[in-house]
Protein backbone atom coordinates (compact mmCIF):
# COMPACT_ATOMS: atom_id res chain seq x y z
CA UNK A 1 110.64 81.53 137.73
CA UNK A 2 107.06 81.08 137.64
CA UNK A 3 106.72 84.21 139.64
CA UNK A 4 108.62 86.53 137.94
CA UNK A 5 107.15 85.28 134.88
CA UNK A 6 103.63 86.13 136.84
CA UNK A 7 105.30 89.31 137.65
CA UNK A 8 106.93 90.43 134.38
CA UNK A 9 103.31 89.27 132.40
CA UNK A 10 101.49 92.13 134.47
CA UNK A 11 100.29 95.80 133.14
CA UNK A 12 101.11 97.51 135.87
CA UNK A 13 100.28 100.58 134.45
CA UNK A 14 96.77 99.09 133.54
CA UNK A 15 97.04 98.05 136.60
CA UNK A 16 97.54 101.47 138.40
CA UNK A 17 94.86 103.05 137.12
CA UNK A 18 92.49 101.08 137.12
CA UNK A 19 93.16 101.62 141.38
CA UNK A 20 92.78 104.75 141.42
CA UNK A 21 89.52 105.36 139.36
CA UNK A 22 88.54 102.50 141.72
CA UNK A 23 89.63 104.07 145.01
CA UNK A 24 88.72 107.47 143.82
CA UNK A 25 84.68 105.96 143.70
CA UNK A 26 85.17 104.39 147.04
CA UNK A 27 86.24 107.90 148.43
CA UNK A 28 83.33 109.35 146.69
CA UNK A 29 80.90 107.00 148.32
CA UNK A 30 82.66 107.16 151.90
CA UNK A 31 82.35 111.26 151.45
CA UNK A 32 78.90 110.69 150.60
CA UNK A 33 78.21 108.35 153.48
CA UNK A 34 79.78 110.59 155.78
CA UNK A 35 77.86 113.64 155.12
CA UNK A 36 74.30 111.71 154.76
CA UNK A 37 75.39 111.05 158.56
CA UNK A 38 75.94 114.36 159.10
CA UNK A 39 73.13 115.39 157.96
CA UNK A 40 70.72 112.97 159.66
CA UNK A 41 72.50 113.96 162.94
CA UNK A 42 71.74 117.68 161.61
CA UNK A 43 67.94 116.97 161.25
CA UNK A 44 67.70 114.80 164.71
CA UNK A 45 69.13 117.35 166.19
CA UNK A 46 67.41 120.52 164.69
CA UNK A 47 63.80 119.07 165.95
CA UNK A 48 65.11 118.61 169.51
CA UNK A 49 66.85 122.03 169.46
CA UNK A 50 63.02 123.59 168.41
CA UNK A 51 61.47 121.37 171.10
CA UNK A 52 64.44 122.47 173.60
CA UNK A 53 63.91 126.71 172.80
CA UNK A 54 59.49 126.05 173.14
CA UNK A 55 60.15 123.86 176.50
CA UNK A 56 62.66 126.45 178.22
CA UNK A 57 61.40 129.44 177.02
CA UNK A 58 58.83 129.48 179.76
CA UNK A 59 60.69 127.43 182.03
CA UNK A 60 61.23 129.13 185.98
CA UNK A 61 64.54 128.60 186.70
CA UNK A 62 63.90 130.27 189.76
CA UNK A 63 61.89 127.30 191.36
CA UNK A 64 65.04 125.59 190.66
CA UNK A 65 67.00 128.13 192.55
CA UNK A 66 64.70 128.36 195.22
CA UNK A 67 63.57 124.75 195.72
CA UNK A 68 65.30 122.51 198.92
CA UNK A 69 65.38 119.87 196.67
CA UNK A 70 67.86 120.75 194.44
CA UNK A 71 71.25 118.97 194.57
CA UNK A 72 74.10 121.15 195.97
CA UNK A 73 77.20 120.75 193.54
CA UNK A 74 80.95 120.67 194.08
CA UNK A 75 82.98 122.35 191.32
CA UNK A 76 86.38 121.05 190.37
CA UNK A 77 88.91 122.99 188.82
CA UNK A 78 92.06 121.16 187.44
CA UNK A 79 95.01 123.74 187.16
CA UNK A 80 98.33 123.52 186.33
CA UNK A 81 100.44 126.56 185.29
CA UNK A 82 97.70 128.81 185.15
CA UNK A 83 98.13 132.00 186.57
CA UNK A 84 96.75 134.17 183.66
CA UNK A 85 93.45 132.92 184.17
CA UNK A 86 92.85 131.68 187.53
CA UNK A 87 91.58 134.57 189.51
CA UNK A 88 89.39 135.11 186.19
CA UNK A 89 87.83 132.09 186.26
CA UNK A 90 87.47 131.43 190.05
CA UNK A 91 85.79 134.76 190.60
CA UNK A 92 82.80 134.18 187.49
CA UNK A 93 82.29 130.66 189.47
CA UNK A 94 82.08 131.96 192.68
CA UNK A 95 79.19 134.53 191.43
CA UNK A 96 77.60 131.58 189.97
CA UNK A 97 73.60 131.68 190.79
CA UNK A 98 72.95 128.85 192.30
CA UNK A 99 72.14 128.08 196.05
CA UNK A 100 74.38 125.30 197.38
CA UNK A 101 77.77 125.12 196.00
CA UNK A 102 81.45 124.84 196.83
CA UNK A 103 84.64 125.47 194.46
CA UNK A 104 87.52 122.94 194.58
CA UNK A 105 90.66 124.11 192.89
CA UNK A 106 93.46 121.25 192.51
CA UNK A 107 96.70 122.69 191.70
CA UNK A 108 98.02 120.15 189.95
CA UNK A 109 102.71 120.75 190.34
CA UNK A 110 102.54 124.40 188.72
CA UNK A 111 105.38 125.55 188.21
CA UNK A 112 104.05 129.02 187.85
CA UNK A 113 102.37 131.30 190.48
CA UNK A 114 99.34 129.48 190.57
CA UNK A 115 98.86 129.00 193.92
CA UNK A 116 100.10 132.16 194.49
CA UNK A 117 97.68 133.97 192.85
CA UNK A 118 94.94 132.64 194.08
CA UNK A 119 96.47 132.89 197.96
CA UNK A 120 96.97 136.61 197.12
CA UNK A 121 93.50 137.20 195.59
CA UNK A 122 91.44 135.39 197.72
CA UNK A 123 93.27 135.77 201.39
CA UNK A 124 93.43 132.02 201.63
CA UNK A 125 95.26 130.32 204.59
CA UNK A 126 96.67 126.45 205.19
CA UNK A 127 93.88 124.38 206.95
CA UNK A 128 94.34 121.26 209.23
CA UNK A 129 91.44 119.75 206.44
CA UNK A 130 91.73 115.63 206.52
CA UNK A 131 91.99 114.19 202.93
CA UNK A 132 90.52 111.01 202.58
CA UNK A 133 91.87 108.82 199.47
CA UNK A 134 88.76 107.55 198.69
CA UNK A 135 89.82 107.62 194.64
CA UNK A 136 93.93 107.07 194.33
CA UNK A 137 96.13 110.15 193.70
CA UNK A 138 99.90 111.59 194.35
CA UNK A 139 100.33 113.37 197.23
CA UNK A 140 98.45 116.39 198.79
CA UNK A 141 100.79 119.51 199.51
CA UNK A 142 98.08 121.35 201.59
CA UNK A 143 94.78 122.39 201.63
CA UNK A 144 93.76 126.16 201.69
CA UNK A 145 90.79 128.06 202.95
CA UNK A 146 89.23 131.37 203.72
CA UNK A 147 87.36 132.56 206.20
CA UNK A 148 86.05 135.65 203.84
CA UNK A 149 85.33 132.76 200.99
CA UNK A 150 83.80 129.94 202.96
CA UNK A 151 82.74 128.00 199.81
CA UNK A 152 86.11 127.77 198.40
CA UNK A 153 88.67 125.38 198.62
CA UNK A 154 92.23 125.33 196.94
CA UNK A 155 94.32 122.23 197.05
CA UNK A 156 97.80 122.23 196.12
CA UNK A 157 99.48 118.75 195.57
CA UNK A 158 101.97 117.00 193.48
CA UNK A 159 101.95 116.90 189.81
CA UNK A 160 99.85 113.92 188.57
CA UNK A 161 97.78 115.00 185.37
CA UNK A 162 94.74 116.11 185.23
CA UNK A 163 92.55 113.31 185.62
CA UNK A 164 94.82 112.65 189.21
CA UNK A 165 93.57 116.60 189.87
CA UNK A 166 90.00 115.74 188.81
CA UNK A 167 90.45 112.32 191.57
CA UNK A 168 91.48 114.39 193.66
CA UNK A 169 89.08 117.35 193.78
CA UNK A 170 86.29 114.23 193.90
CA UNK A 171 87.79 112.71 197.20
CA UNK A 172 87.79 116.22 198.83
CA UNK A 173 84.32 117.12 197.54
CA UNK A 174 80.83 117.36 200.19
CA UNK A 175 78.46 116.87 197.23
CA UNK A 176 76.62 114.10 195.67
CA UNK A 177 77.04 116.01 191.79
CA UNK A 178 80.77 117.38 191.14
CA UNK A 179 81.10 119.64 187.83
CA UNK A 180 84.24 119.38 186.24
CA UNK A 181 85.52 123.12 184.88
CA UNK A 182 88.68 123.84 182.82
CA UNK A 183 91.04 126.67 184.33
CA UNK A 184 90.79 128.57 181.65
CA UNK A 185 86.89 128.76 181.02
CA UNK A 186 84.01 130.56 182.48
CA UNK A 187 80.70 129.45 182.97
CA UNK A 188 77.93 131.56 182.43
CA UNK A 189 75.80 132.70 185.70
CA UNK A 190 73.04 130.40 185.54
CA UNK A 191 75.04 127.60 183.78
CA UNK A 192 74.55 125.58 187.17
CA UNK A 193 70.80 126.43 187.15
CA UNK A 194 70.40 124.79 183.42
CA UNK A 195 73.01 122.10 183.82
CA UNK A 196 70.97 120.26 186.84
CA UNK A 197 67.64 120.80 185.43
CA UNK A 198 68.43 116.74 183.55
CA UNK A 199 68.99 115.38 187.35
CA UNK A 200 65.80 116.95 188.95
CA UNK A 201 63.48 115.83 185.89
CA UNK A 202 65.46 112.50 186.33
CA UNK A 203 67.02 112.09 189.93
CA UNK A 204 67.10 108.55 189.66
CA UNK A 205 68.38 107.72 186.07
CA UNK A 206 70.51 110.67 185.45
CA UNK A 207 74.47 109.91 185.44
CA UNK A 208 76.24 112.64 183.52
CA UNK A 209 74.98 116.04 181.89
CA UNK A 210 77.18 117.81 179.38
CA UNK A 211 76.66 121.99 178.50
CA UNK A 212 77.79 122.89 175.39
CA UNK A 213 81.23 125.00 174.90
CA UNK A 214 81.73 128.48 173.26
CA UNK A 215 85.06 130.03 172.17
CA UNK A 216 85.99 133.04 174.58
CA UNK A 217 88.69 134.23 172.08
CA UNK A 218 88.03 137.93 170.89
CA UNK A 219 85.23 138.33 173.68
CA UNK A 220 85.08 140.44 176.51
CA UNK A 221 85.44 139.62 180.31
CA UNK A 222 84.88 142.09 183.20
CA UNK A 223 85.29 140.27 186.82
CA UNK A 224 85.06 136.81 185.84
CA UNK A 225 81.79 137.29 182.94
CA UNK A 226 81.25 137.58 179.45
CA UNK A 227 80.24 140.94 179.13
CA UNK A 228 80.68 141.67 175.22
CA UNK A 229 80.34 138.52 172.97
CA UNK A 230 82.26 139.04 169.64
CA UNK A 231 84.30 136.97 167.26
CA UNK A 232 87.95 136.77 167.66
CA UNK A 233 89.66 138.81 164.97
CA UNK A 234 92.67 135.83 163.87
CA UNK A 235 91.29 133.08 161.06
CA UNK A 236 92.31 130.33 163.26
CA UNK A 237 89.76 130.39 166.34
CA UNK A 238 87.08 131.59 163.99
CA UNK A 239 87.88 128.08 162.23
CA UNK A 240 87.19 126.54 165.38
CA UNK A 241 84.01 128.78 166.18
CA UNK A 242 82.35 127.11 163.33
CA UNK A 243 83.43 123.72 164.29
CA UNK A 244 82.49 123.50 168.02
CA UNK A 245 78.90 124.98 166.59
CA UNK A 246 78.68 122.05 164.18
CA UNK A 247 80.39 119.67 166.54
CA UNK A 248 78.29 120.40 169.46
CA UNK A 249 74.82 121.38 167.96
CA UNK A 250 74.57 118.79 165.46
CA UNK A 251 76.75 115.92 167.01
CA UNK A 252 76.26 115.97 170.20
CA UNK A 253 72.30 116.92 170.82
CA UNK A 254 72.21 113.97 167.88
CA UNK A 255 74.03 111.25 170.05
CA UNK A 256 72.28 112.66 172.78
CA UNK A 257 69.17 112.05 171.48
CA UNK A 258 70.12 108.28 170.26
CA UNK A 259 71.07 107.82 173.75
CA UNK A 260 74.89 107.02 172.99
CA UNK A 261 76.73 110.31 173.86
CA UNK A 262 80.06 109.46 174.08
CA UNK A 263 81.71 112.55 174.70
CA UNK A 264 81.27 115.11 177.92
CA UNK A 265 83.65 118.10 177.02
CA UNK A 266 86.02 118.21 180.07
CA UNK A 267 85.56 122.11 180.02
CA UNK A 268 81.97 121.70 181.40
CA UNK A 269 80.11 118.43 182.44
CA UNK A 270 78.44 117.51 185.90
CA UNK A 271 78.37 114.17 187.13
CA UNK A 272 76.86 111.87 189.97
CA UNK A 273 79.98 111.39 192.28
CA UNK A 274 78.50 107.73 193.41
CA UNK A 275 78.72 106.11 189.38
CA UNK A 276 82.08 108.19 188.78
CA UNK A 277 83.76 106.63 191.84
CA UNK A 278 81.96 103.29 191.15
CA UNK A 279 83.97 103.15 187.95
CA UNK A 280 87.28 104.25 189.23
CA UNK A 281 87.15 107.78 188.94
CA UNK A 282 89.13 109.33 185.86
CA UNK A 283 92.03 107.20 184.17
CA UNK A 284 95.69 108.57 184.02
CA UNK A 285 96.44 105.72 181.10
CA UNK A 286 94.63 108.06 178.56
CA UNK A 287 95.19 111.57 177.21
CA UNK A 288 91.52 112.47 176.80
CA UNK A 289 90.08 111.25 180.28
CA UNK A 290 86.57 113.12 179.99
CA UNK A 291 85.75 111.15 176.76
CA UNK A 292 87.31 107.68 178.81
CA UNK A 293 85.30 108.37 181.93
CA UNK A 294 82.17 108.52 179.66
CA UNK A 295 82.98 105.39 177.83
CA UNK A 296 83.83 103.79 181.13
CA UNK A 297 80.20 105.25 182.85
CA UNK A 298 78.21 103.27 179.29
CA UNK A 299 79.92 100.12 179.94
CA UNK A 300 79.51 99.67 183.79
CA UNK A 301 75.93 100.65 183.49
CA UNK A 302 75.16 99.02 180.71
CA UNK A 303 77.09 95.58 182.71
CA UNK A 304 74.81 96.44 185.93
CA UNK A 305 71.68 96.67 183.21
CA UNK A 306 70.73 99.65 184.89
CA UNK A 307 68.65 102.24 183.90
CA UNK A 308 70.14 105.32 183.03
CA UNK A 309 70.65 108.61 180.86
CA UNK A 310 74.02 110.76 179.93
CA UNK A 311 72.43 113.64 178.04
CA UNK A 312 73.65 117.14 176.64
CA UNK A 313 71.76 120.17 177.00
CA UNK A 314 72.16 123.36 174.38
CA UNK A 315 72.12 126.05 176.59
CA UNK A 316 74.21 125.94 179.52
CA UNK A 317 77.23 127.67 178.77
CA UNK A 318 80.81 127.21 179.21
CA UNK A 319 83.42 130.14 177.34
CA UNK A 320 86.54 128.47 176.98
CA UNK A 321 90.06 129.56 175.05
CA UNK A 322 91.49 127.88 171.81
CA UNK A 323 94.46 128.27 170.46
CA UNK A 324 95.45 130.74 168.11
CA UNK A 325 98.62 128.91 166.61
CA UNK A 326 99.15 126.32 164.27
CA UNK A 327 101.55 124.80 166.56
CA UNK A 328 99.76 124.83 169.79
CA UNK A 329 96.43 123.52 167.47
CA UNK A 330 98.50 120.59 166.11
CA UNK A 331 99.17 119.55 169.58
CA UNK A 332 96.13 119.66 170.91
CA UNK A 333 94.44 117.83 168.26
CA UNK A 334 96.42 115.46 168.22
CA UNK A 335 95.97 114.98 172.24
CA UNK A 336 92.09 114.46 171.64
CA UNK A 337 92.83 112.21 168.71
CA UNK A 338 95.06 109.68 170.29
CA UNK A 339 92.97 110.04 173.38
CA UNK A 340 90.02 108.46 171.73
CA UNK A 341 92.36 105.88 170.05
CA UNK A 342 93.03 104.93 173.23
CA UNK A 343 90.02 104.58 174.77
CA UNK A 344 88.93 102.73 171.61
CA UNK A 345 91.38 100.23 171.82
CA UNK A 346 90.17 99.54 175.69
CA UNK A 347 86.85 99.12 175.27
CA UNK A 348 86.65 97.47 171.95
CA UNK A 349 84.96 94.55 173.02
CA UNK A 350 81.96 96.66 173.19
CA UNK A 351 82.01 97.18 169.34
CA UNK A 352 79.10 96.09 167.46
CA UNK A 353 78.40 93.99 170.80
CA UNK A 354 74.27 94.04 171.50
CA UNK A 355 75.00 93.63 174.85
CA UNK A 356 75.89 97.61 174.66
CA UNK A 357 72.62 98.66 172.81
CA UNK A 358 73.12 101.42 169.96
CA UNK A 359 76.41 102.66 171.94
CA UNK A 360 78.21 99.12 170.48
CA UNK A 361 75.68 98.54 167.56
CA UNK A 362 75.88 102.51 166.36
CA UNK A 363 77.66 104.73 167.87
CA UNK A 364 81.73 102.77 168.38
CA UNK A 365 80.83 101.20 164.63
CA UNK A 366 80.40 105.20 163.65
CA UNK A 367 83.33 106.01 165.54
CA UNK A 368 85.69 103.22 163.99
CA UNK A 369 84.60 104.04 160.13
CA UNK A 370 84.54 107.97 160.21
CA UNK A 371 86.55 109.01 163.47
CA UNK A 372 89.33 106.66 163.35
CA UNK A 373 90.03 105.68 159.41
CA UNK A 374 87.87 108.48 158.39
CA UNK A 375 91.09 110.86 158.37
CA UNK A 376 93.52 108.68 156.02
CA UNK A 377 90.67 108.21 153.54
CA UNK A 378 90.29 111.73 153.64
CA UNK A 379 93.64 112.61 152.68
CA UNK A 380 94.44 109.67 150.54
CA UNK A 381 91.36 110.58 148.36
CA UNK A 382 92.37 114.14 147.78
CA UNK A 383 96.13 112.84 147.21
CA UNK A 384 93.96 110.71 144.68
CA UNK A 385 91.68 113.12 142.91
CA UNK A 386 95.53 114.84 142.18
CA UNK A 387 97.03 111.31 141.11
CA UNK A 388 94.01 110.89 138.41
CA UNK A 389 94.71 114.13 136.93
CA UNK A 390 98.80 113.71 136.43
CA UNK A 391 97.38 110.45 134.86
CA UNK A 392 94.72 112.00 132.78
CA UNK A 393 92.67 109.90 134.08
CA UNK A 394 90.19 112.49 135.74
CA UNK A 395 86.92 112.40 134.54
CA UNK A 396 85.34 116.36 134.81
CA UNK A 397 81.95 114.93 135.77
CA UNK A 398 83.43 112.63 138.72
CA UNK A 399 85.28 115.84 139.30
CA UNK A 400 82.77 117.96 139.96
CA UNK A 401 81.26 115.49 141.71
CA UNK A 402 83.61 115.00 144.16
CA UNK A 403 83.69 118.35 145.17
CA UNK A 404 79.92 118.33 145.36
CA UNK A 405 80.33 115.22 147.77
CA UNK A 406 83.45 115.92 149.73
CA UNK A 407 83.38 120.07 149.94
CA UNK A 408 79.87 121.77 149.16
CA UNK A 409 77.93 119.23 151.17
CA UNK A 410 80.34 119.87 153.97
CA UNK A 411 79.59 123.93 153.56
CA UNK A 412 76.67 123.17 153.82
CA UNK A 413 76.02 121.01 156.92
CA UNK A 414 78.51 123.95 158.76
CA UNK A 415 76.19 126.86 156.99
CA UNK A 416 73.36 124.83 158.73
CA UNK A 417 74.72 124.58 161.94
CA UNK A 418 75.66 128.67 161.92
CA UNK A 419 71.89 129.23 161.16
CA UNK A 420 70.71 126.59 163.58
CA UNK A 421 72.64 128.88 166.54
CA UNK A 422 71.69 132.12 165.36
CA UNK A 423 68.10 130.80 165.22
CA UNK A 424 67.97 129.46 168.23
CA UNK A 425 70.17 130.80 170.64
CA UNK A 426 71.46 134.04 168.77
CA UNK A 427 74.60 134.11 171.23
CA UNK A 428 76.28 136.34 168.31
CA UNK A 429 73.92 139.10 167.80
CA UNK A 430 75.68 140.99 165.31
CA UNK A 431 75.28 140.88 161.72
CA UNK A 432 78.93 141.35 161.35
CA UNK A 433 79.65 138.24 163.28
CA UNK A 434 76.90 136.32 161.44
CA UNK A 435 78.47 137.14 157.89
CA UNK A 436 82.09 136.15 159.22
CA UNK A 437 80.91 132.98 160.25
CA UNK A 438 79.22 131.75 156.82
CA UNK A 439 81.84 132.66 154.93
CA UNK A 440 84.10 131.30 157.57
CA UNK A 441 81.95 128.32 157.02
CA UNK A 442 82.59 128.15 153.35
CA UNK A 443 86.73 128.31 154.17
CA UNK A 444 86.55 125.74 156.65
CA UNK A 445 86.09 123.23 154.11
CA UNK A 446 88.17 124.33 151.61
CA UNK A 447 91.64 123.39 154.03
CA UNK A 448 91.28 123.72 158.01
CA UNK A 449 89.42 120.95 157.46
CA UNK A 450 92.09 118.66 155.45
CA UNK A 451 94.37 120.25 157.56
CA UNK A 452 92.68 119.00 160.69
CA UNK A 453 92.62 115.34 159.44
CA UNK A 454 96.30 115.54 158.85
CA UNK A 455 97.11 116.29 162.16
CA UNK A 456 94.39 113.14 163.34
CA UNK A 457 96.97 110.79 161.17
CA UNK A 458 100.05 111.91 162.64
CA UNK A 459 97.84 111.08 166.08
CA UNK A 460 97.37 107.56 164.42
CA UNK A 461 100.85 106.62 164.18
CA UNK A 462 102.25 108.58 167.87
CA UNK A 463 99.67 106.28 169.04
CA UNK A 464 100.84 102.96 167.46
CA UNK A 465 104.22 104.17 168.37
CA UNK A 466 102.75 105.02 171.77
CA UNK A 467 104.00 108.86 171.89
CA UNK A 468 102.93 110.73 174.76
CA UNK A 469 102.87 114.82 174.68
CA UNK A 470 100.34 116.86 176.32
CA UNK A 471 101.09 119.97 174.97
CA UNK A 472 100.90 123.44 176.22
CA UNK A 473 98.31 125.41 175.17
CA UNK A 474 100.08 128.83 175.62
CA UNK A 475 97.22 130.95 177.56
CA UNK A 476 97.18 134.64 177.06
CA UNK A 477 94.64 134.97 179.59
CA UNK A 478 90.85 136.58 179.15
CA UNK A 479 90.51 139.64 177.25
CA UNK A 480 89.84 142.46 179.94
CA UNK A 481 86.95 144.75 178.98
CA UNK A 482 87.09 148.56 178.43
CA UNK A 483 86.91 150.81 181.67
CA UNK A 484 83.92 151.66 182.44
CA UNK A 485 83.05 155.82 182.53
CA UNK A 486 81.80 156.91 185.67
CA UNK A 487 80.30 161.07 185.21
C-alpha cells in the first residue's frame, strides 16, 4: 500500500519532462564534447600533415629503392569469391616499384572462379612447395607457381575466414615485413616505397605501418592502376568519400601522433612478421581482425615494456571499393561495429589501466564514451529534440543550439577535412569534384550520418545476442578505362 500510495502521489507528467529537458542538455553537452574531440584531433593532425608534405616533398625515394638495406616485403592477399577483381588487383601489385617483393594470394573456399582466373591469367602450375604451420590454419589445397611470374605465389585451401587466409599467407611468406592487401584494392606504384620509409627511419622500434585508403568507386583502372581519379557518380560512396577523408586524415594521423593508433585498415597495412606471430597471428573469434591484431600488438608490447611505434602515414595509397547499396552498407557496418565490440570486450582490462599508457588512459576511455555508447545517445537525443517539441517543451534557443552543436559543427570538421586533402595532397584535382564533396560534406550530416549510427546499434544488440554475418559486399569489379586511340 505504501507503494502504490508512493506511486499514485507522483506527477509523472512533471515528471516526464522534466527528463527530457534534462537528457536533451546532456545530449547537447555529449555533442559538444564529441566534436571539441574532433576538432583537437583535426588540429593535431593538420600540423603533422604540413610537417609530413615539407619533409617528403624533397624526400628521394629512390635511395629507398635502390638501397640493399631495405626490407624485402611479402604481400598477402586474402580472397574469397573474387573473380571480378583478382587479375585487376594482382597485376597493379605485381608492377609495384619496389625491389624485393613476393605476392601471396590465399584463396580462401571460393566458390567462384577464383582460382581459376588467376591459373588462366597468370599460367600458374601446382608446385611440390612444403607448408609449414608455423601460425594454425585449415587445410592447404595446393600451392601454385609460375615459372613466367617467379615472385608470385597462389595458395588455394579450405575455407577458414580471412584472418585463417591472412595466417596462412604469413606461414608461407620469405620476408621479415608481410603487407596485408584486400582483393579488391589496388595500391598505388610506389605505395611500398612510402609504406617502409617508418621501418628504415625506425628498424628497431617499428611494429606496424598503416597507408591511408581511398574510394576506387567512379575512378578509372587500366591494367591494374588508377589512371583517371574521379568521384563516383551514386550519393552513397560519395558519403563515404567524405568520411574515410575525415576518418583517416583527422583520426588516424591524430592517434597516430598520440601514439595509440588502434586501427590498421585491413585494405593496406605492413607489419613485422616476428611481433605478428609472437602474438598469435590474426584471431578467427572476431569479425574485424585488423583492428584485433592491432589491439593485440599494444598489449603484448606494452606487457614486454618494449619500445615501440605503430604509426600511419598520409600518403601511401591504397584504392579500395565500397558499397553502393544500402543493404550491402548496413552489413558491412555493422561487421566493423561488432568487430570492435568484440575486441573491446577482450581486452578491457586495459581500460583506463596506466599500465597501457595513453592507449588505456585515452584512447579505449575515447573509444568506450563516443564509439561504443556514442551511437544510442546519438539517436536517442534526436528521438528527444522530437519528444520536446510534441510536448511543447522545446525551447527555440536550445534548438538552434543543438543544431549548432550536433550538425554545423559536424559540417564543419568534414568541410575541414575536404580542404585539408585538397591542400595537401590534391588527389581530386578537379573543381567539379571539390564542389561535390563540400556540399556532400554538408549532406553527410544532415542523415548518412544518423543513419550510420543506427546501423552501429543494431551491431550493439547482434553482438549481445552474439549474431554472426559477414556479409557480401557484392563486387562489380574495377571500372575499365576508355580505349586508348592509337593514329
Amino acid at each position: 500500500m505504501i507503494f502504490l500510495s508512493l506511486f499514485l502521489s507522483i506527477d509523472w507528467h512533471q515528471l516526464l519532462l522534466q527528463s527530457v529537458v534534462g537528457f536533451n542538455r546532456y545530449v547537447l553537452y555529449y555533442f559538444l564534447t564529441l566534436n571539441t574531440v574532433y576538432l583537437l584531433l583535426f588540429i593535431v593532425s593538420l600540423f603533422e600533415v604540413v610537417r609530413f608534405v615539407r619533409r617528403t616533398f624533397f624526400s628521394d625515394y629512390q635511395q629507398i629503392l635502390k638501397s640493399e638495406m631495405t626490407w624485402p616485403i611479402s604481400i598477402i592477399v586474402p580472397a574469397h569469391n573474387e573473380e571480378r577483381g583478382i587479375v585487376e588487383t594482382v597485376r597493379s601489385l605485381l608492377q609495384l616499384n619496389y625491389g624485393e617483393f613476393e605476392v601471396l594470394v590465399v584463396n580462401d573456399g571460393s566458390k567462384d572462379n577464383t582460382l581459376e582466373r588467376l591459373v588462366r591469367a597468370f599460367d600458374l602450375r601446382k608446385t611440390d612447395r612444403i607448408y609449414r604451420r608455423t601460425l594454425p590454419t585449415a587445410r592447404v589445397r595446393g600451392i601454385y607457381a609460375s615459372l613466367e611470374v617467379p615472385n608470385l605465389v597462389v595458395v588455394d585451401k579450405e575455407q577458414g575466414g580471412k584472418s585463417d587466409a591472412l595466417n596462412t599467407g604469413i606461414n608461407l611468406s620469405r620476408y621479415p615485413l608481410f603487407c596485408s592487401v584486400d582483393a579488391d584494392s589496388v595500391i598505388e606504384e610506389n605505395a611500398l616505397l612510402r609504406v617502409v620509409k617508418p621501418f628504415m627511419e625506425h628498424p628497431e622500434e617499428m611494429v606496424a605501418v598503416g597507408g591511408i585508403v581511398r574510394i576506387v568507386n567512379g575512378c578509372e583502372v587500366r591494367d591494374g592502376r588508377v589512371v583517371r581519379i574521379s568521384l563516383p557518380r551514386k550519393a552513397l560512396p560519395v558519403f563515404q568519400v567524405v568520411e574515410y577523408l575525415r576518418a583517416f586524415l583527422s583520426g588516424r594521423i591524430g592517434w597516430s601522433v598520440l601514439r595509440s593508433l588502434l586501427i590498421i585498415s585491413g585494405a593496406f597495412g605492413l607489419y613485422k612478421k616476428s611481433d605478428v606471430v609472437a602474438v598469435g597471428g590474426y584471431d578467427s573469434f572476431t569479425d574485424t581482425e585488423d583492428l584485433e591484431l592491432v589491439v593485440k600488438l599494444h598489449e603484448h608490447l606494452k606487457k614486454q615494456k618494449t619500445k615501440y611505434r605503430i604509426v600511419f602515414v598520409p600518403d601511401p595509397v591504397c584504392w579500395t571499393e565500397v558499397p553502393e547499396r544500402f543493404k550491402t552498407l548496413l552489413l558491412q557496418r555493422n561487421r566493423w561495429h561488432r568487430g570492435m565490440l568484440q575486441s573491446f570486450s577482450r581486452h578491457w582490462r586495459m581500460l583506463l589501466n596506466p599500465r597501457y599508457g595513453v592507449i588505456g588512459t585515452v584512447a579505449l576511455p575515447y573509444f568506450l564514451l563516443f564509439e561504443v555508447l556514442g551511437p544510442f545517445v546519438e539517436v536517442l537525443g534526436y528521438l528527444s529534440v522530437i519528444l520536446a517539441y510534441f510536448l511543447g517543451i522545446l525551447n527555440m534557443e536550445f534548438f538552434l543550439l543543438f543544431l549548432l552543436v550536433a550538425i554545423f559543427y559536424g559540417v564543419f570538421l568534414s568541410i575541414a577535412a575536404v580542404l585539408l586533402e585538397e591542400i595537401s595532397f590534391r588527389r581530386y584535382p578537379a573543381w567539379e569534384d571539390l564542389a561535390r564533396l563540400i556540399w556532400y560534406a554538408v549532406w553527410e550530416n544532415l542523415g548518412f550520418r544518423q543513419l550510420l549510427a543506427l546501423f552501429k546499434v543494431k551491431a550493439f544488440f547482434d553482438f549481445i545476442l552474439r549474431r554472426r554475418r559477414w556479409g557480401e559486399m557484392g563486387h562489380r569489379g574495377f571500372q575499365p578505362a576508355a580505349p586508348v586511340a592509337y593514329r
